[in-house]
N, C-alpha and C. Protein backbone atom coordinates (compact mmCIF):
# COMPACT_ATOMS: atom_id res chain seq x y z
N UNK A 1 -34.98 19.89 11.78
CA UNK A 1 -35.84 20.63 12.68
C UNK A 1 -36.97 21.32 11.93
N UNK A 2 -36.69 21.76 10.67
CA UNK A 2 -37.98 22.86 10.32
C UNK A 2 -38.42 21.62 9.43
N UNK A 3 -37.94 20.15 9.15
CA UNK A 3 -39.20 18.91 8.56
C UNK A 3 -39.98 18.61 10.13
N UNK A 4 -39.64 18.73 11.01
CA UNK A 4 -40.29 18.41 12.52
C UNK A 4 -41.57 19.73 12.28
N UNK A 5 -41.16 20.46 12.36
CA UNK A 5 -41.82 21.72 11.88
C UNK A 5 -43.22 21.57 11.05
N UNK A 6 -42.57 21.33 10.24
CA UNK A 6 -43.92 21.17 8.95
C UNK A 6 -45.10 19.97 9.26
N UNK A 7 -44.15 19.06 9.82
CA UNK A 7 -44.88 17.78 10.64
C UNK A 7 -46.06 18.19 11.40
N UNK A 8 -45.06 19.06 12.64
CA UNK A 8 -46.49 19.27 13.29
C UNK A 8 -47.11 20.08 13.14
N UNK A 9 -46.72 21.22 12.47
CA UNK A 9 -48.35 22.39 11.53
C UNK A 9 -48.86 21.45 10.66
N UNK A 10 -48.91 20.02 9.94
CA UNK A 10 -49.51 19.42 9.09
C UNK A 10 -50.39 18.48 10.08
N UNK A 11 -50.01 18.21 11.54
CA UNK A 11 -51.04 17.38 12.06
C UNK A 11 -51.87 18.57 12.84
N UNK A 12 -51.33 19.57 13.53
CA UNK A 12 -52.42 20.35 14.46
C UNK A 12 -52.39 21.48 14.79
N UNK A 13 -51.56 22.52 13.39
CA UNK A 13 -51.47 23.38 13.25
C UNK A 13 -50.73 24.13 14.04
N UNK A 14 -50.85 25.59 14.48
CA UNK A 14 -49.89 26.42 14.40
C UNK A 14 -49.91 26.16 16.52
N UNK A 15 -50.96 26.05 16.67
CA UNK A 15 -50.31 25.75 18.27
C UNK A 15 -49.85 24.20 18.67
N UNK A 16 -50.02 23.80 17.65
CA UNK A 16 -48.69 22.24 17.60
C UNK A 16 -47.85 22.32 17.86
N UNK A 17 -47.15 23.43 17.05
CA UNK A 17 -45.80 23.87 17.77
C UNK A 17 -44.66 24.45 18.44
N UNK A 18 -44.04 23.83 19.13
CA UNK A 18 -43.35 24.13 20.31
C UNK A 18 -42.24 23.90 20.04
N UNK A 19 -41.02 24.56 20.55
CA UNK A 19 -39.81 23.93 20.96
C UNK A 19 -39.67 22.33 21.38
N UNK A 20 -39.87 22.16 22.79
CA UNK A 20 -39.77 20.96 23.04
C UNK A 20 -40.71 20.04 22.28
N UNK A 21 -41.75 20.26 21.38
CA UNK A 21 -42.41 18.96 20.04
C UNK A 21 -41.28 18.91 19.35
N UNK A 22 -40.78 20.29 18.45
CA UNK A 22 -39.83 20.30 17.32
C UNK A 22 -38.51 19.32 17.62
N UNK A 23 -37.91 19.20 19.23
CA UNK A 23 -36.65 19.18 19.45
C UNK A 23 -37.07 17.38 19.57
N UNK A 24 -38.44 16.68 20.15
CA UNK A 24 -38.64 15.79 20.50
C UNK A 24 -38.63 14.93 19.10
N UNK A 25 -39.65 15.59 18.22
CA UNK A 25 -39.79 14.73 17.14
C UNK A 25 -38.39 14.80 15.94
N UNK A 26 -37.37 15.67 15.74
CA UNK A 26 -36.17 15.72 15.37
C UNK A 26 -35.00 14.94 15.84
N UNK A 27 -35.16 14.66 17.37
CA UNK A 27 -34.32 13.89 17.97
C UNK A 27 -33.09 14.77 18.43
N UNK A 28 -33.49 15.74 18.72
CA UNK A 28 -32.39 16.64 18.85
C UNK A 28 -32.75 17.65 20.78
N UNK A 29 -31.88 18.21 21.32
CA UNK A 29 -32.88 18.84 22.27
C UNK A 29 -32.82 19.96 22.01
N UNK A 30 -34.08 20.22 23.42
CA UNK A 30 -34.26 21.54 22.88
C UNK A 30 -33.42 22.55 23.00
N UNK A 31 -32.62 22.47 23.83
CA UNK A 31 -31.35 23.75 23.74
C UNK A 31 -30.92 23.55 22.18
N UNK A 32 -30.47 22.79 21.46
CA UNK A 32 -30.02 22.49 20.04
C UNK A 32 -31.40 23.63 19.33
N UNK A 33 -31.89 23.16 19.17
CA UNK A 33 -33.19 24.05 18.49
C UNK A 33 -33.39 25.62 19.53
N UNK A 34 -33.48 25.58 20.57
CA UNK A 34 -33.07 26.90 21.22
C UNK A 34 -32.47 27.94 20.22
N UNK A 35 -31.15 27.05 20.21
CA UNK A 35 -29.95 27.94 19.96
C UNK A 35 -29.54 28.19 18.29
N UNK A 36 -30.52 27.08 17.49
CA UNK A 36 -30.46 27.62 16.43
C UNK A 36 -31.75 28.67 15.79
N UNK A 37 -32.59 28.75 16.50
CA UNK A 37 -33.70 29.61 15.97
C UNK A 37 -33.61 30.59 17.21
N UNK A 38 -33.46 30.62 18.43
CA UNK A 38 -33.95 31.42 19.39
C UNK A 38 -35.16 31.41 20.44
N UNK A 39 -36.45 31.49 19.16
CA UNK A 39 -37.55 31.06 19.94
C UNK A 39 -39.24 30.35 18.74
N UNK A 40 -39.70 30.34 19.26
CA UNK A 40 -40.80 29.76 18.51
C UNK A 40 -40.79 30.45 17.36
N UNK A 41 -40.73 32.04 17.10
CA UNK A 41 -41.25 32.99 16.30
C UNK A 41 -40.11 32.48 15.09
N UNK A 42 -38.55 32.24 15.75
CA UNK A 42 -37.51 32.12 14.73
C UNK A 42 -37.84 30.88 14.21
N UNK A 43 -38.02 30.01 14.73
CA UNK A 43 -37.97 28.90 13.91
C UNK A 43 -39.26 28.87 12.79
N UNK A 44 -40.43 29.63 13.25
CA UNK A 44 -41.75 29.88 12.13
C UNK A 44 -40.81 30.59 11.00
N UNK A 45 -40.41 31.74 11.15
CA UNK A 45 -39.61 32.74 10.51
C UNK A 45 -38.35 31.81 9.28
N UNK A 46 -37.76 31.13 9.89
CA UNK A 46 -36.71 30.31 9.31
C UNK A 46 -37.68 29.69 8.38
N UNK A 47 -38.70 28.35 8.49
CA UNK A 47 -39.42 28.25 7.50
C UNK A 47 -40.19 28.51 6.81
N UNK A 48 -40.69 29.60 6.80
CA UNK A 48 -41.11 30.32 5.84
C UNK A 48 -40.14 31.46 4.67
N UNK A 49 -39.25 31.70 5.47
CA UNK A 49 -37.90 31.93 4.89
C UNK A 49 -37.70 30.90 3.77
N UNK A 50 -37.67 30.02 3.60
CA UNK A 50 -37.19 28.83 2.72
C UNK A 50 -38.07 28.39 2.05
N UNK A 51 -39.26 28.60 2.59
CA UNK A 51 -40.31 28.46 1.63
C UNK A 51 -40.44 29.76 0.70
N UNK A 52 -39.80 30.89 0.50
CA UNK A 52 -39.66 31.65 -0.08
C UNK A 52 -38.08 31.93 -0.33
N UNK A 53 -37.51 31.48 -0.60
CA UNK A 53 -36.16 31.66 -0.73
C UNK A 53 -36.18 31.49 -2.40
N UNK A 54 -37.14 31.00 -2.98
CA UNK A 54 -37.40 30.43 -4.91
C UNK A 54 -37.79 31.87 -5.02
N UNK A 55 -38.52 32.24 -4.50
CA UNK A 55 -39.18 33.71 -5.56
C UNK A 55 -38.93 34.58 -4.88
N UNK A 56 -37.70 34.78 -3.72
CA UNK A 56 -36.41 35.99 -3.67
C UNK A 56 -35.70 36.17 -4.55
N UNK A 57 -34.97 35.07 -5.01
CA UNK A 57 -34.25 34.75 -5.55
C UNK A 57 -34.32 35.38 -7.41
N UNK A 58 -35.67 34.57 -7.54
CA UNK A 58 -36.36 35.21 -8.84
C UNK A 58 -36.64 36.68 -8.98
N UNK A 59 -37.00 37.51 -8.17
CA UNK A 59 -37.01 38.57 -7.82
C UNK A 59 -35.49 39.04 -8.06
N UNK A 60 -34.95 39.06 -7.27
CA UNK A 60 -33.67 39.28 -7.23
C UNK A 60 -33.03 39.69 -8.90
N UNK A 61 -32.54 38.21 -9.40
CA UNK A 61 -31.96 38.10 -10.05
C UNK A 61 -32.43 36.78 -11.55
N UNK A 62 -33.72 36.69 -11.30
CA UNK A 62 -34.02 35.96 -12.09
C UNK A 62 -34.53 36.56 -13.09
N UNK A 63 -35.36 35.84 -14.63
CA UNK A 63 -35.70 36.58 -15.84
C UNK A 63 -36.76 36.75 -15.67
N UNK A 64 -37.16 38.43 -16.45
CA UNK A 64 -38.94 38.90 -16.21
C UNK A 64 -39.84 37.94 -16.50
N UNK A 65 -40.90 38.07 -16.26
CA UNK A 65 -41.38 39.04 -15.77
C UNK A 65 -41.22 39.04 -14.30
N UNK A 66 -40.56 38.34 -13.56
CA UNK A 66 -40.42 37.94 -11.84
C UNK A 66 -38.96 38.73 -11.91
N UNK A 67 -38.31 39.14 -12.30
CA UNK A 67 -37.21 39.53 -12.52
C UNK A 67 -36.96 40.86 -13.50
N UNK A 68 -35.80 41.30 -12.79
CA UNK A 68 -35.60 42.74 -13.81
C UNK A 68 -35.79 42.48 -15.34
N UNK A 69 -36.30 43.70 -15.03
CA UNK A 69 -36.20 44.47 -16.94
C UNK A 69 -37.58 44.25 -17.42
N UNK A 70 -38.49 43.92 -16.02
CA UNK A 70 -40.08 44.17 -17.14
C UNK A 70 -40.69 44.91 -16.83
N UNK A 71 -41.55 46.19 -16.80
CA UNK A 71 -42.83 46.60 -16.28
C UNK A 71 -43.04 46.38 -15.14
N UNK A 72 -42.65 47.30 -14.22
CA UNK A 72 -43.24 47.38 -12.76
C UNK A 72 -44.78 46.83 -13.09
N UNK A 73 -45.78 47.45 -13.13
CA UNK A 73 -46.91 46.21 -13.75
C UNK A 73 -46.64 44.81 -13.64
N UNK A 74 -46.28 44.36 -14.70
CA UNK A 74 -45.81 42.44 -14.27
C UNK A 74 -45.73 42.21 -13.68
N UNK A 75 -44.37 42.71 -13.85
CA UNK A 75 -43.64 42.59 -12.39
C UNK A 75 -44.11 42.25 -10.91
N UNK A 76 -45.14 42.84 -10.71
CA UNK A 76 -46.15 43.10 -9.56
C UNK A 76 -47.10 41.74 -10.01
N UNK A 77 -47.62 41.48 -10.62
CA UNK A 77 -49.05 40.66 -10.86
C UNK A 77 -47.96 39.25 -10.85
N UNK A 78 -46.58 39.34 -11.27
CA UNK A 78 -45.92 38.12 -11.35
C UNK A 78 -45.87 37.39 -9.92
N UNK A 79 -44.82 39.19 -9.15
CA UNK A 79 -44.66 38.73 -7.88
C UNK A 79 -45.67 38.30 -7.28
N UNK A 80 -47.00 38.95 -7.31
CA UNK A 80 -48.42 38.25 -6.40
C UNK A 80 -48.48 36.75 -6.41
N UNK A 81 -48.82 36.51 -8.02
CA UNK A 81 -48.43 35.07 -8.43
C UNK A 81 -47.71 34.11 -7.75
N UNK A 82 -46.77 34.38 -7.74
CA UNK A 82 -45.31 33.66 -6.57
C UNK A 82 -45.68 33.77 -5.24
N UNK A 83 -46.35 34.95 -4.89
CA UNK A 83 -46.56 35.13 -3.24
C UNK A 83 -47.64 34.76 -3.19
N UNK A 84 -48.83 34.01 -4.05
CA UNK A 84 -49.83 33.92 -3.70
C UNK A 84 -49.84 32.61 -3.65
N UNK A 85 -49.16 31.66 -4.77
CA UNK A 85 -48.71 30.15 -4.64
C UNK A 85 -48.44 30.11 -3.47
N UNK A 86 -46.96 30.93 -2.90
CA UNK A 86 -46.55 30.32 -1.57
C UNK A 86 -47.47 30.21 -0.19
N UNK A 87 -48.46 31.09 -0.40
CA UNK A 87 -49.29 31.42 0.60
C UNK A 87 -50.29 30.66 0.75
N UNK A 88 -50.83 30.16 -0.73
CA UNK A 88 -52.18 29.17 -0.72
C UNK A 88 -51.54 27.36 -0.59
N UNK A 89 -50.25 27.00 -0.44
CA UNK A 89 -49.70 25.99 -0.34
C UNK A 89 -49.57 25.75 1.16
N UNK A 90 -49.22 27.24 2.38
CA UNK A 90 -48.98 27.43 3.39
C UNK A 90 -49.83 28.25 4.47
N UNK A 91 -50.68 28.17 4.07
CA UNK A 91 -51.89 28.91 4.70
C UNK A 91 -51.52 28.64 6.37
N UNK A 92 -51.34 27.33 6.50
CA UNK A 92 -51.31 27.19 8.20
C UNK A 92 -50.15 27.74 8.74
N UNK A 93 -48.85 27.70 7.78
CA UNK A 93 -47.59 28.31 8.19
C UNK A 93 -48.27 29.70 8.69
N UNK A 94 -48.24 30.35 7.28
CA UNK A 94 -48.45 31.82 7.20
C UNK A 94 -49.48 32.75 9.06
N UNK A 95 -50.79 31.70 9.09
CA UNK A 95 -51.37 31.94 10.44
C UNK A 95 -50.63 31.72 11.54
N UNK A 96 -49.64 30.70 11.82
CA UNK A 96 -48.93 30.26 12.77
C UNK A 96 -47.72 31.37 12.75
N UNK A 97 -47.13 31.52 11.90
CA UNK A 97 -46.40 32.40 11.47
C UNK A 97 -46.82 34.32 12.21
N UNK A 98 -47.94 34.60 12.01
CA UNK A 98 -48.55 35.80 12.33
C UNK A 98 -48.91 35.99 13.95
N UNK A 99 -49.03 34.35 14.52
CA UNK A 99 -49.59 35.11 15.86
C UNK A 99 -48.07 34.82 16.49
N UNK A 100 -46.93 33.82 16.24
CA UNK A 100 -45.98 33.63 16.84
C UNK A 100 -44.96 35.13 16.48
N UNK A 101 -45.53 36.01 15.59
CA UNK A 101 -44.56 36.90 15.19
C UNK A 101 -45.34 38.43 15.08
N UNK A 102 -46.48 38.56 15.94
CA UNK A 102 -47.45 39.76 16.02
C UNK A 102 -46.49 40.97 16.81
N UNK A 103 -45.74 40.45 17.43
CA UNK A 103 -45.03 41.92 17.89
C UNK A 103 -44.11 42.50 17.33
N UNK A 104 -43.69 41.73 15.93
CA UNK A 104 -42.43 42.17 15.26
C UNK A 104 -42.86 41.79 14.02
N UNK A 105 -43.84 41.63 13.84
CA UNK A 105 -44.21 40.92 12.37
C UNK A 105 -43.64 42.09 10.80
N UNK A 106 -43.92 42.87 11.23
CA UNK A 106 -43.23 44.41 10.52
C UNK A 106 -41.42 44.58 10.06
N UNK A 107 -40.86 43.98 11.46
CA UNK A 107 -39.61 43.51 11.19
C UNK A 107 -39.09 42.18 11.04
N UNK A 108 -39.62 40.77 10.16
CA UNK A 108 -39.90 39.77 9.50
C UNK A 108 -38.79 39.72 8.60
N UNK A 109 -38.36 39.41 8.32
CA UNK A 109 -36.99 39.49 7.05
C UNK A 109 -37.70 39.10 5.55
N UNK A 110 -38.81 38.19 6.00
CA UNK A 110 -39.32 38.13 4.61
C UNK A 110 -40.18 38.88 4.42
N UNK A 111 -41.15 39.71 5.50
CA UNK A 111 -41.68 40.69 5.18
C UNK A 111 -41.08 42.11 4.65
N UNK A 112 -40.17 42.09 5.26
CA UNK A 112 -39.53 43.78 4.79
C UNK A 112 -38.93 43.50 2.95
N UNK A 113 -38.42 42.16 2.85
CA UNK A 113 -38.06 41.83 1.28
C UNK A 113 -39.53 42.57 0.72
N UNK A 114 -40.48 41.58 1.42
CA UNK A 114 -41.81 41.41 0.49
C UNK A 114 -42.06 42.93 0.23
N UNK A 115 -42.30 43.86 1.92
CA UNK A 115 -42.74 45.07 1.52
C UNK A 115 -41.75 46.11 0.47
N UNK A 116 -40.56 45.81 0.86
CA UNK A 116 -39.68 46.71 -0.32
C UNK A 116 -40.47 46.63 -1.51
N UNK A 117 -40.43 45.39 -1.93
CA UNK A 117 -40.12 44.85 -3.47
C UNK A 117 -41.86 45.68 -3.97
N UNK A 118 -42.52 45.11 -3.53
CA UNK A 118 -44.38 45.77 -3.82
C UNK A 118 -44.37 47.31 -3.95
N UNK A 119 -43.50 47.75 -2.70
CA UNK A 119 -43.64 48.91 -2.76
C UNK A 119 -43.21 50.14 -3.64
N UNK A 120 -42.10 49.35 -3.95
CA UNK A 120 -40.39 50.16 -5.26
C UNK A 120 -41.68 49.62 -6.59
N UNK A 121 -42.38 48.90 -6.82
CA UNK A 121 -43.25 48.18 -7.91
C UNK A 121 -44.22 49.34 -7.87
N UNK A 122 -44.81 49.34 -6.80
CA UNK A 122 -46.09 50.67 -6.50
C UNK A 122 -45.86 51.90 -7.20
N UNK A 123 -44.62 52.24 -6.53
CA UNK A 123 -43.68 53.50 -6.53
C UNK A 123 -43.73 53.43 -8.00
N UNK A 124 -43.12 52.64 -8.65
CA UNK A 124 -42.46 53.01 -10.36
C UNK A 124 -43.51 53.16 -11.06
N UNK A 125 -44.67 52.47 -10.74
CA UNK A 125 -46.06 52.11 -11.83
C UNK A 125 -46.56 54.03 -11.38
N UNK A 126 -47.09 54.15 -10.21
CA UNK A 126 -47.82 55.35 -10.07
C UNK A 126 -47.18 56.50 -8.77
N UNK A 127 -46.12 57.11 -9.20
CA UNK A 127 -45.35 57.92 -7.85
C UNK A 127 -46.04 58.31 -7.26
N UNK A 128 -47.44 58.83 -7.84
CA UNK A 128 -48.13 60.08 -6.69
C UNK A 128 -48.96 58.92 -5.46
N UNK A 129 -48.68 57.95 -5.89
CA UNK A 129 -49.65 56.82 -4.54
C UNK A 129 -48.29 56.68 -3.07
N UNK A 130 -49.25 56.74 -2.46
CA UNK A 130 -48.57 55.96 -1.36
C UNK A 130 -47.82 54.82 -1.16
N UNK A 131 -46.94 54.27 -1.94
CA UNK A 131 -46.75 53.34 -2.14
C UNK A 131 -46.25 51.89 -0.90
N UNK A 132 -45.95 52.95 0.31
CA UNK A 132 -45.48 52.20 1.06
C UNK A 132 -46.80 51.57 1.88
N UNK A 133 -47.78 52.59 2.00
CA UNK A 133 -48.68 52.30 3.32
C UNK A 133 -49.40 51.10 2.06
N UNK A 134 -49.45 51.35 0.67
CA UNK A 134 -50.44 50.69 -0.12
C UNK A 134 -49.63 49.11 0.07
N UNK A 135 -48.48 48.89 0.11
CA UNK A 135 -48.10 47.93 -0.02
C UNK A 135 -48.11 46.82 1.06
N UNK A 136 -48.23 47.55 2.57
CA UNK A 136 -48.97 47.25 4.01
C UNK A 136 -49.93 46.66 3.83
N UNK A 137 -51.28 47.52 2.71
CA UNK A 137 -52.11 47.15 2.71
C UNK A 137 -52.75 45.82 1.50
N UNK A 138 -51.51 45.74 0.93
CA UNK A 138 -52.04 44.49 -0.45
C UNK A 138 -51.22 43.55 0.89
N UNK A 139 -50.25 43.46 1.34
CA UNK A 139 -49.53 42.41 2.54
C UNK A 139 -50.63 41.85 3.19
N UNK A 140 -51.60 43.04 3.70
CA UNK A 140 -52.01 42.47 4.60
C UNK A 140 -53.04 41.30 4.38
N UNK A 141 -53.49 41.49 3.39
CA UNK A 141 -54.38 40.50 2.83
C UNK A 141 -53.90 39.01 3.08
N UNK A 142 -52.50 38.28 3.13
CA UNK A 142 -51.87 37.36 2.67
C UNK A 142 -52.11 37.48 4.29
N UNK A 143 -53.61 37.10 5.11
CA UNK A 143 -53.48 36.72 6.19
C UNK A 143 -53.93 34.69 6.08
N UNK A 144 -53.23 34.15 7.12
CA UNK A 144 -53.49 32.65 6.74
C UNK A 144 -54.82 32.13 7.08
N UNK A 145 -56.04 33.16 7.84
CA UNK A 145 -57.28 32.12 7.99
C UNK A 145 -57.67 33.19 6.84
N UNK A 146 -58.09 33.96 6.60
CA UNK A 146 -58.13 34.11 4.91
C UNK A 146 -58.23 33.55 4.16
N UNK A 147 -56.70 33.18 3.43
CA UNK A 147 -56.32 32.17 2.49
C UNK A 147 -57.28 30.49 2.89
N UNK A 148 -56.77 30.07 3.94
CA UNK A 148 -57.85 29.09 3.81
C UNK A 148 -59.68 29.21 3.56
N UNK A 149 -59.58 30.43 3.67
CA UNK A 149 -61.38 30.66 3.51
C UNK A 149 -61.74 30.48 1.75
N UNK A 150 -60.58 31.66 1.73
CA UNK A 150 -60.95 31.15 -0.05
C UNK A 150 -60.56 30.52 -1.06
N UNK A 151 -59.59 29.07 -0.15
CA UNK A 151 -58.91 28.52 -1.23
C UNK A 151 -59.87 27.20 -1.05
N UNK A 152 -60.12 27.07 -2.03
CA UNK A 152 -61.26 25.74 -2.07
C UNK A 152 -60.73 24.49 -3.31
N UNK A 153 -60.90 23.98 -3.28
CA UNK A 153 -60.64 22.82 -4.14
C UNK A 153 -61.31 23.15 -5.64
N UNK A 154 -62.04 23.40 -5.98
CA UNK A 154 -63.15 24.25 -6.74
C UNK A 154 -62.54 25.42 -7.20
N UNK A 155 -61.68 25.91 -6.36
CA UNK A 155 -60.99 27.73 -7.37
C UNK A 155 -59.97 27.81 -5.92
N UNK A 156 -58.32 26.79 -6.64
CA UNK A 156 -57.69 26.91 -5.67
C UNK A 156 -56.78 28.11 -6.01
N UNK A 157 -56.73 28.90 -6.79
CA UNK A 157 -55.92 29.70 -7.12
C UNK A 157 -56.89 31.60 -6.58
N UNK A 158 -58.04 31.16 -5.85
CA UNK A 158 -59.54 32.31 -6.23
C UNK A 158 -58.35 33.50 -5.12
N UNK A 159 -57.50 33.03 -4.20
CA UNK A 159 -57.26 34.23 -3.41
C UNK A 159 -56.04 34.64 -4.32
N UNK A 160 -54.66 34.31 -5.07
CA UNK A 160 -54.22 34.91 -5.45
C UNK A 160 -54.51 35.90 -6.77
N UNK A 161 -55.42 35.22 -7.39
CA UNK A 161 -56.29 35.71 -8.78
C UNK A 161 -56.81 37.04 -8.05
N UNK A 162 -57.66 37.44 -7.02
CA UNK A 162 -58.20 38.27 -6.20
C UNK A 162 -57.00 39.25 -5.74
N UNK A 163 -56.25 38.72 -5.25
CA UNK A 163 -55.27 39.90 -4.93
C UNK A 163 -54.39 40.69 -5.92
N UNK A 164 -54.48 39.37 -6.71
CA UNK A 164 -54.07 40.76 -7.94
C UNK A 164 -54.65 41.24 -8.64
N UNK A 165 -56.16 41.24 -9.12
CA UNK A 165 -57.06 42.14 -9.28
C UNK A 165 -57.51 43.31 -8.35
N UNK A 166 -57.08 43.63 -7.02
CA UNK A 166 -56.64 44.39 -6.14
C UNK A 166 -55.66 45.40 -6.55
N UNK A 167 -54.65 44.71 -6.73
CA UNK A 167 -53.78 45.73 -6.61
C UNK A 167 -53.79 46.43 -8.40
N UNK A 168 -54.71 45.59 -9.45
CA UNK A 168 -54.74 46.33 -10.47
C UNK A 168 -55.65 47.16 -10.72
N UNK A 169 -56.36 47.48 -9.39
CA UNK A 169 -57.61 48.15 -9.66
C UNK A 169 -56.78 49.33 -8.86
N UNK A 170 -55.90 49.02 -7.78
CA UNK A 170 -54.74 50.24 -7.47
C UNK A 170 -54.31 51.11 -8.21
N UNK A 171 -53.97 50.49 -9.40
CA UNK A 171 -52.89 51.32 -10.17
C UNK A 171 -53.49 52.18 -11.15
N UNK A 172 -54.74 51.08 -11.54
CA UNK A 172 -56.03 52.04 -12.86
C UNK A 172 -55.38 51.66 -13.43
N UNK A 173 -55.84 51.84 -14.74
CA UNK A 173 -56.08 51.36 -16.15
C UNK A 173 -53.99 51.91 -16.48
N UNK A 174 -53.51 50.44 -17.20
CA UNK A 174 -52.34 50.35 -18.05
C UNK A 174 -52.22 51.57 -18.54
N UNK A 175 -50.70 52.41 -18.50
CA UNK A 175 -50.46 53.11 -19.97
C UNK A 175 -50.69 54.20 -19.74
């Protein structure tokens, strides 16, 4: 169901898909897909979930600099790195993703990971910042017609390189 998924955000993007496309082109019905995602928003949610399930994981429990024991600093420019790959690979997810999930997008499972993790990073590098609202605000950037604006063939890496020169101009100067 979420390769049906990717199918049809790869032919016509994020209002491609539907329940009854996902359940049609899977071979499955749609109560089956119903009942394993809920509704449109879950099943966006589920794959993008998995498309980030590598650099939770790394986060989590993997070796620095994506992983404990380095410099909140790195740490941060690593995680961007990872979140900025996933984002410039998924740009159409990520948009499809935002309008199917605008009323709860805040309570996202991969968003609240994402905002913890930026924010405990914010927090350790500079306490006296805001770290939570700041971390809202480096998120929000990782919007998907965005990312396609500035990912060009020519400088496909220009939006994650950018966002983390963002958030290092946040923190001021190392040290």
């Amino acid at each position: 169901m979420l390769r049906a998924t990717e199918q049809l955000l790869a032919e016509g993007g994020g209002d491609h898909v539907s329940l009854d496309r996902v359940a049609a082109l899977a071979g499955v019905g749609k109560g089956t897909v119903f009942r394993r995602f809920g509704s449109r928003a879950g099943l966006l949610q589920a794959l993008l979930e998995e498309r980030s399930r590598e650099l939770r994981e790394a986060v989590v429990s993997g070796p620095p600099p994506l992983g404990p024991g380095a410099p909140a600093r790195e740490r941060l420019h690593a995680f961007l790195d990872g979140l900025g790959a996933i984002a410039e690979g998924n740009a159409v997810l990520l948009a499809a993703h935002e309008q199917a999930c605008a009323e709860d997008k805040y309570g996202d499972p991969s968003y609240l990971f994402w905002h913890g993790h930026v924010s405990a990073l914010l927090a350790a590098e500079r306490p006296g910042l805001d770290a939570d609202f700041l971390a809202h605000a480096v998120l929000a950037t990782f919007d998907g017609d965005l990312i396609r604006h500035l990912t060009t063939p020519g400088d496909p890496r220009r939006f994650t390189r950018s966002v983390q020169e963002m958030a290092a101009a946040m923190l001021g100067p190392a040290g």
